[in-house]
N, C-alpha and C. Protein backbone atom coordinates (compact mmCIF):
# COMPACT_ATOMS: atom_id res chain seq x y z
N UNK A 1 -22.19 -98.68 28.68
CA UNK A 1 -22.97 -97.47 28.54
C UNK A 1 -22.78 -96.50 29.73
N UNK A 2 -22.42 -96.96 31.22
CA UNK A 2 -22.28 -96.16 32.09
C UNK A 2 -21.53 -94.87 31.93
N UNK A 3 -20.57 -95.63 31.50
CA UNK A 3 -18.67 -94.71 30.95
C UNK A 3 -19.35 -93.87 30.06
N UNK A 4 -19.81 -94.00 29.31
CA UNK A 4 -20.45 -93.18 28.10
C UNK A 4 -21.04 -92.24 28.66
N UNK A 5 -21.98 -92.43 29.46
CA UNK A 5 -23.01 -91.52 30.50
C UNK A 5 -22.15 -90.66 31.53
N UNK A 6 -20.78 -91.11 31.45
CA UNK A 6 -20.23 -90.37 32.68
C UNK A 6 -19.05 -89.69 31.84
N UNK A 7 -19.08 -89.98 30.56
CA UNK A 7 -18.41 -89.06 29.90
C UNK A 7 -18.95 -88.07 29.83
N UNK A 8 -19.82 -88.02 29.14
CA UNK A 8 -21.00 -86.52 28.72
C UNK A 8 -21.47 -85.76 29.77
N UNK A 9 -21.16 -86.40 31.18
CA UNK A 9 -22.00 -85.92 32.36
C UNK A 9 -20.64 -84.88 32.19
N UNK A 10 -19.17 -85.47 32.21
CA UNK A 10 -18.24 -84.29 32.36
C UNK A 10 -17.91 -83.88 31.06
N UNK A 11 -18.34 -83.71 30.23
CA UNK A 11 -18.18 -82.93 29.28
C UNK A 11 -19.63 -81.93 29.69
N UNK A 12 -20.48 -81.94 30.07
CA UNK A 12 -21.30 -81.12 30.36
C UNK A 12 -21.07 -79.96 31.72
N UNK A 13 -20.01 -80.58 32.57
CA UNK A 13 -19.56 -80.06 33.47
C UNK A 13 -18.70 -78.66 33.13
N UNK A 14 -17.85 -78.85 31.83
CA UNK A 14 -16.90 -77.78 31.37
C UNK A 14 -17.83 -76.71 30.82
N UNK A 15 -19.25 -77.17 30.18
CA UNK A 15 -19.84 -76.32 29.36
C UNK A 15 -20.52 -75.51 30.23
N UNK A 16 -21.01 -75.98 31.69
CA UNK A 16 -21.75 -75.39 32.41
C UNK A 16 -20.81 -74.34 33.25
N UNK A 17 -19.53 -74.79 33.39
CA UNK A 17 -18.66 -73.84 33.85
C UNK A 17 -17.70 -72.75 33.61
N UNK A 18 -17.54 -73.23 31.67
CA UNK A 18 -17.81 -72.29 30.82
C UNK A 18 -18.87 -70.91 30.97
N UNK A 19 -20.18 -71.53 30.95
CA UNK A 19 -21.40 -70.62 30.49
C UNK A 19 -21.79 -69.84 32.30
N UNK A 20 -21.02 -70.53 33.67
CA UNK A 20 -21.21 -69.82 34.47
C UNK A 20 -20.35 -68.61 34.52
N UNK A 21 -19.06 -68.40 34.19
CA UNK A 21 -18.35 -67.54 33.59
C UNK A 21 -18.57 -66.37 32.84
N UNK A 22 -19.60 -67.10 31.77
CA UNK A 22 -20.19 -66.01 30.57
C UNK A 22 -21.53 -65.46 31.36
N UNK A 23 -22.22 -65.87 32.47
CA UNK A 23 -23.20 -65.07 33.03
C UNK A 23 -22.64 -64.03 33.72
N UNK A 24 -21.64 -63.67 33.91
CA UNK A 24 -21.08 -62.97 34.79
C UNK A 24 -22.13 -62.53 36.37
N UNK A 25 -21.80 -63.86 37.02
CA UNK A 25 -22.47 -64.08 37.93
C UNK A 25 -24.34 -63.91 38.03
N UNK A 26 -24.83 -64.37 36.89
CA UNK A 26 -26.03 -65.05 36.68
C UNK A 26 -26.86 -63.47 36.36
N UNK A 27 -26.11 -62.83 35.77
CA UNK A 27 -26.38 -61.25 35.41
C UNK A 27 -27.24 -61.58 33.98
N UNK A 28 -26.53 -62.42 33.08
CA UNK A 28 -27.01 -62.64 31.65
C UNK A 28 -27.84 -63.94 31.12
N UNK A 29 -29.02 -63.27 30.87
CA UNK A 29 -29.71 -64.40 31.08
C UNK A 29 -29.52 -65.70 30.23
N UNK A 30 -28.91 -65.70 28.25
CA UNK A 30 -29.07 -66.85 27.96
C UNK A 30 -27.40 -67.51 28.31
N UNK A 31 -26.79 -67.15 29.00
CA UNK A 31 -25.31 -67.83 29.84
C UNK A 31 -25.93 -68.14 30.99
N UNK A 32 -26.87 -67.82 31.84
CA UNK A 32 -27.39 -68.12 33.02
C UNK A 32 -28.25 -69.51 32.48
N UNK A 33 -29.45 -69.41 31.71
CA UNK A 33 -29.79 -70.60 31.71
C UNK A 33 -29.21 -71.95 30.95
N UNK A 34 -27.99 -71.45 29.95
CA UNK A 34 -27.07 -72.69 29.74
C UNK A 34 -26.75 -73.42 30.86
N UNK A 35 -26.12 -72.50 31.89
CA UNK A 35 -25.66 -73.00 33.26
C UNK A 35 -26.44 -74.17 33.98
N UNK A 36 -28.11 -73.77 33.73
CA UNK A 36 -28.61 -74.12 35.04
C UNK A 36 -28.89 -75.89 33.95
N UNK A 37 -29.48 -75.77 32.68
CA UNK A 37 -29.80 -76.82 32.01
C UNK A 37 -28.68 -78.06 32.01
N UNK A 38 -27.49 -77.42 31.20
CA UNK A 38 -26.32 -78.18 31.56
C UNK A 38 -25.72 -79.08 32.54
N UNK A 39 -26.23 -77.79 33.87
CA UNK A 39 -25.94 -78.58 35.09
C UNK A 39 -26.65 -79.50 35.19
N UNK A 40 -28.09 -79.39 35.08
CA UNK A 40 -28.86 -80.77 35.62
C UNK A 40 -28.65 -82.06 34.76
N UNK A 41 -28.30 -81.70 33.53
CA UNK A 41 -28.20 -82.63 32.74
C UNK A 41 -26.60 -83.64 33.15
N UNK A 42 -25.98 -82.61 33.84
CA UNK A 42 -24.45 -83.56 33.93
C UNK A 42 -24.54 -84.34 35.38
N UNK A 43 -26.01 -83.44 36.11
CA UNK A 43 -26.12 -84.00 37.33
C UNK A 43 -26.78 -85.26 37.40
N UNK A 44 -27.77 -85.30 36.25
CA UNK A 44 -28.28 -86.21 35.72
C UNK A 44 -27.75 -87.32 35.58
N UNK A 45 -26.51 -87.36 34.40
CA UNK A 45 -26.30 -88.46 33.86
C UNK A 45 -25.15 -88.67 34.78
N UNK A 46 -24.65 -88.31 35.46
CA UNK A 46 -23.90 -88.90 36.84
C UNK A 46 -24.40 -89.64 37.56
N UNK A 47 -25.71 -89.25 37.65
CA UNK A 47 -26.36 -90.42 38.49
C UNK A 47 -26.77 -91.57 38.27
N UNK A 48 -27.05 -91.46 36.85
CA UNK A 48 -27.04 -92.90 36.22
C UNK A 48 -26.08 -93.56 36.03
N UNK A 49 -24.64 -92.48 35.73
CA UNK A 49 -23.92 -93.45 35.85
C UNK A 49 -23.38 -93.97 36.89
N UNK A 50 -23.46 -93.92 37.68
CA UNK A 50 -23.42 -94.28 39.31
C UNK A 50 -24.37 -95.62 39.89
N UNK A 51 -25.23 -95.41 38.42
CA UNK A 51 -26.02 -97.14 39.02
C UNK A 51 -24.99 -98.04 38.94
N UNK A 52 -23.94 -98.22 37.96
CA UNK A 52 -23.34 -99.30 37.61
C UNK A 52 -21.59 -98.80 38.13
N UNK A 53 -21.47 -97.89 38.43
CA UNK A 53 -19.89 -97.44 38.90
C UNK A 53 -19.73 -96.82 40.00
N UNK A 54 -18.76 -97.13 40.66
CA UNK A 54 -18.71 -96.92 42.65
C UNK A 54 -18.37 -95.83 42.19
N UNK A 55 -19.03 -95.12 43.85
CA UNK A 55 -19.45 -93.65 43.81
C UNK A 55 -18.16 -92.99 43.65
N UNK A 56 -17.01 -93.51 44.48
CA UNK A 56 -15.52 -92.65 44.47
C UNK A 56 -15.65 -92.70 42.65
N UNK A 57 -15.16 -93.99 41.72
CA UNK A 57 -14.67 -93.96 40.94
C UNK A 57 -15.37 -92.87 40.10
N UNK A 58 -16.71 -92.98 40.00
CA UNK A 58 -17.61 -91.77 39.06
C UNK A 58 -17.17 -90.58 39.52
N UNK A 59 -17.93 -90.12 40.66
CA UNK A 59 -17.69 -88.71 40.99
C UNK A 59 -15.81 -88.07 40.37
N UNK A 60 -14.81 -89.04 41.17
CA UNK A 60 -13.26 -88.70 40.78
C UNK A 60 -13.17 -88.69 38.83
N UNK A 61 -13.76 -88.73 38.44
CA UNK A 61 -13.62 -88.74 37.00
C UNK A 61 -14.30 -87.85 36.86
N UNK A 62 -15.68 -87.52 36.74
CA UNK A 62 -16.72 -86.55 36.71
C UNK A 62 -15.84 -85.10 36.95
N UNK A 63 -15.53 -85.05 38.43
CA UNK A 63 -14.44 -83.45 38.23
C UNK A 63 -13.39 -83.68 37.74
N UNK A 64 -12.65 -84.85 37.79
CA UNK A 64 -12.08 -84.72 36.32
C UNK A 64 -11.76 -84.56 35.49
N UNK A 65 -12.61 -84.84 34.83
CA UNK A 65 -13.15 -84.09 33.35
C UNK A 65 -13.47 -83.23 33.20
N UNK A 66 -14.19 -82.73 34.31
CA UNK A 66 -14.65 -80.93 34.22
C UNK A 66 -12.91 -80.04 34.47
N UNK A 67 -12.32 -80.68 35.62
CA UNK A 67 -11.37 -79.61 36.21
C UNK A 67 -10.42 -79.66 34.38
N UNK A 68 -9.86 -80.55 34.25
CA UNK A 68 -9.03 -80.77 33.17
C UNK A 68 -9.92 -79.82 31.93
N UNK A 69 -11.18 -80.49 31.16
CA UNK A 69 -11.82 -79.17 30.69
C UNK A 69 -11.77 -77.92 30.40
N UNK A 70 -12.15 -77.67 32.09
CA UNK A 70 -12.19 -76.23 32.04
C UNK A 70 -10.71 -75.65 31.82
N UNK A 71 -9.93 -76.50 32.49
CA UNK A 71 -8.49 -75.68 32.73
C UNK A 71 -8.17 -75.46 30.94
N UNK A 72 -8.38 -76.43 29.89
CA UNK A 72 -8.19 -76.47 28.09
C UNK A 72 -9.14 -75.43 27.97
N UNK A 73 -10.49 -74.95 28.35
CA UNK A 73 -11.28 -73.85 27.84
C UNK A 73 -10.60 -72.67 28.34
N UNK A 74 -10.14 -72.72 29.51
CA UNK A 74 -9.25 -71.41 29.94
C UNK A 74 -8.12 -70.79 28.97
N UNK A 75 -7.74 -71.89 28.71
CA UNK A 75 -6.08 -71.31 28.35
C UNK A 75 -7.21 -71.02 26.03
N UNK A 76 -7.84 -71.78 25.85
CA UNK A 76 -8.02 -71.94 24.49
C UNK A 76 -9.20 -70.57 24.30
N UNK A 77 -9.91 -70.45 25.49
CA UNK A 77 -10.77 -69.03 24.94
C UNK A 77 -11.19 -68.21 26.19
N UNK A 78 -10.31 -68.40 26.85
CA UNK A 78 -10.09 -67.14 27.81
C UNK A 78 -9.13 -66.72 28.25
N UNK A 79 -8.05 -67.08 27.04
CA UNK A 79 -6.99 -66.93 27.23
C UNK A 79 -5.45 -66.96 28.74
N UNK A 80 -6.23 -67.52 29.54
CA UNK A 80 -5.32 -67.98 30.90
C UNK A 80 -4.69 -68.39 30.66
N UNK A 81 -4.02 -68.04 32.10
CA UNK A 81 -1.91 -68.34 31.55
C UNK A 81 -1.54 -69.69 31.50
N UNK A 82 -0.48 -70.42 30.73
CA UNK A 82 -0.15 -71.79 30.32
C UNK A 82 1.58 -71.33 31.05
N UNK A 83 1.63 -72.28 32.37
CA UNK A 83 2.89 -72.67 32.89
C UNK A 83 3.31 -73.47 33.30
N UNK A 84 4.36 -73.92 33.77
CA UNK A 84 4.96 -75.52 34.09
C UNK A 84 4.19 -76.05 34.92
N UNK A 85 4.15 -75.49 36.43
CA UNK A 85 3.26 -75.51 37.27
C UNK A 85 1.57 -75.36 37.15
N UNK A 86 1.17 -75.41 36.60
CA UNK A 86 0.04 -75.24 35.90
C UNK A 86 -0.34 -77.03 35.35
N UNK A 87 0.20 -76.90 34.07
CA UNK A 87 0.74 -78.10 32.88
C UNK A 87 0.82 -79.43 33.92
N UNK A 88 1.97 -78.90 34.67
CA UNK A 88 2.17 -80.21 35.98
C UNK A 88 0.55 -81.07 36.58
N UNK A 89 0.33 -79.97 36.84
CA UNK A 89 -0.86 -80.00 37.80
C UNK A 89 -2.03 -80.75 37.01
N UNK A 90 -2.42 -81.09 35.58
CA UNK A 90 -3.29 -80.93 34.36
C UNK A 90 -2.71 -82.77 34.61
N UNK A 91 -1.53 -82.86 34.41
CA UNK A 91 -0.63 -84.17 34.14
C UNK A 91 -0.96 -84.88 35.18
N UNK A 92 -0.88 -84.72 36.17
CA UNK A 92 -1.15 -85.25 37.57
C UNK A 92 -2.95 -85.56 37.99
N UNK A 93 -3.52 -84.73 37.63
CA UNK A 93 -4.86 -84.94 38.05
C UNK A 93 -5.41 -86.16 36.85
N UNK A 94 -4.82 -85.88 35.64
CA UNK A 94 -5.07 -86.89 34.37
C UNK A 94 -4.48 -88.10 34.73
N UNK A 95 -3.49 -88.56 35.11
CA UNK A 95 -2.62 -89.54 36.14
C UNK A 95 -3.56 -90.13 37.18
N UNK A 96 -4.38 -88.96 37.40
CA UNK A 96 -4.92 -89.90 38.47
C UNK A 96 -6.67 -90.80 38.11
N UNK A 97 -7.21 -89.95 37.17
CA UNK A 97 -8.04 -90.37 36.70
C UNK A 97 -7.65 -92.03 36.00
N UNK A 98 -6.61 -91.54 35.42
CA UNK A 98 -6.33 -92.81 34.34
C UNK A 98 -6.44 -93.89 35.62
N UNK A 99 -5.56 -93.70 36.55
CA UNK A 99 -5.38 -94.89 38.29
C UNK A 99 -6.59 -95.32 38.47
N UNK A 100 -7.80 -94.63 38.45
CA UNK A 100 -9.00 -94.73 39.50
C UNK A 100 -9.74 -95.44 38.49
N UNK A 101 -9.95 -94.92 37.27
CA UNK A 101 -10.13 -96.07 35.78
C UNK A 101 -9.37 -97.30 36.12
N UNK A 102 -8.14 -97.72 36.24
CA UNK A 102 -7.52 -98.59 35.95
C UNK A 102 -8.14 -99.70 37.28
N UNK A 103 -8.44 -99.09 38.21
CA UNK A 103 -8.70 -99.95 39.33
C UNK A 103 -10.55 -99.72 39.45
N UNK A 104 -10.72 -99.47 39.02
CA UNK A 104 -12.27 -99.92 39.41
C UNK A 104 -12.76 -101.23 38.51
N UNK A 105 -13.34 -101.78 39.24
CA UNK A 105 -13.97 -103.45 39.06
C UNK A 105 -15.03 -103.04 37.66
């Protein structure tokens, strides 16, 4: 159940960083309070999942999932640029998640 909890914590991470985006700097209010709900909720369930998973391994997955995320919400609805160097970078941070999964107890 932890993994589960620390999935959604970073899937909540993309939505909150999504919707900080759409406040255009906390100008609009229902993108402002997606932000703030979201956040606590991913801050939330990070922490639970952190009862049962060392702090490196959670947290390194947690942005994670957000950085990887956000970088697929960028390119899929905000249209940001898709390049090798870019792509590379997406491959590598996913590489490393998969490592820090693979080695935690």
């Amino acid at each position: 159940m932890p993994w589960f909890y620390l999935l959604i914590a970073g899937a909540l991470e993309v939505v909150w960083a999504y919707s900080m985006k759409q406040s255009h700097g906390f100008t609009r209010l229902v993108p402002t309070l997606i932000t703030l709900v979201t956040m606590l909720g991913s801050f939330w369930l990070l922490s639970v999942a952190m009862r049962s998973i060392p702090l490196g391994t959670a947290y390194t997955i947690w942005t994670g999932i957000g950085a990887i995320g956000a970088f697929l919400v960028g390119i899929v609805f905000l249209a940001e640029p898709v390049n090798a160097m870019r792509v590379v970078a997406a491959i590598l941070i996913v590489s490393g998640l998969v490592l820090m999964k693979v080695s935690s107890t």
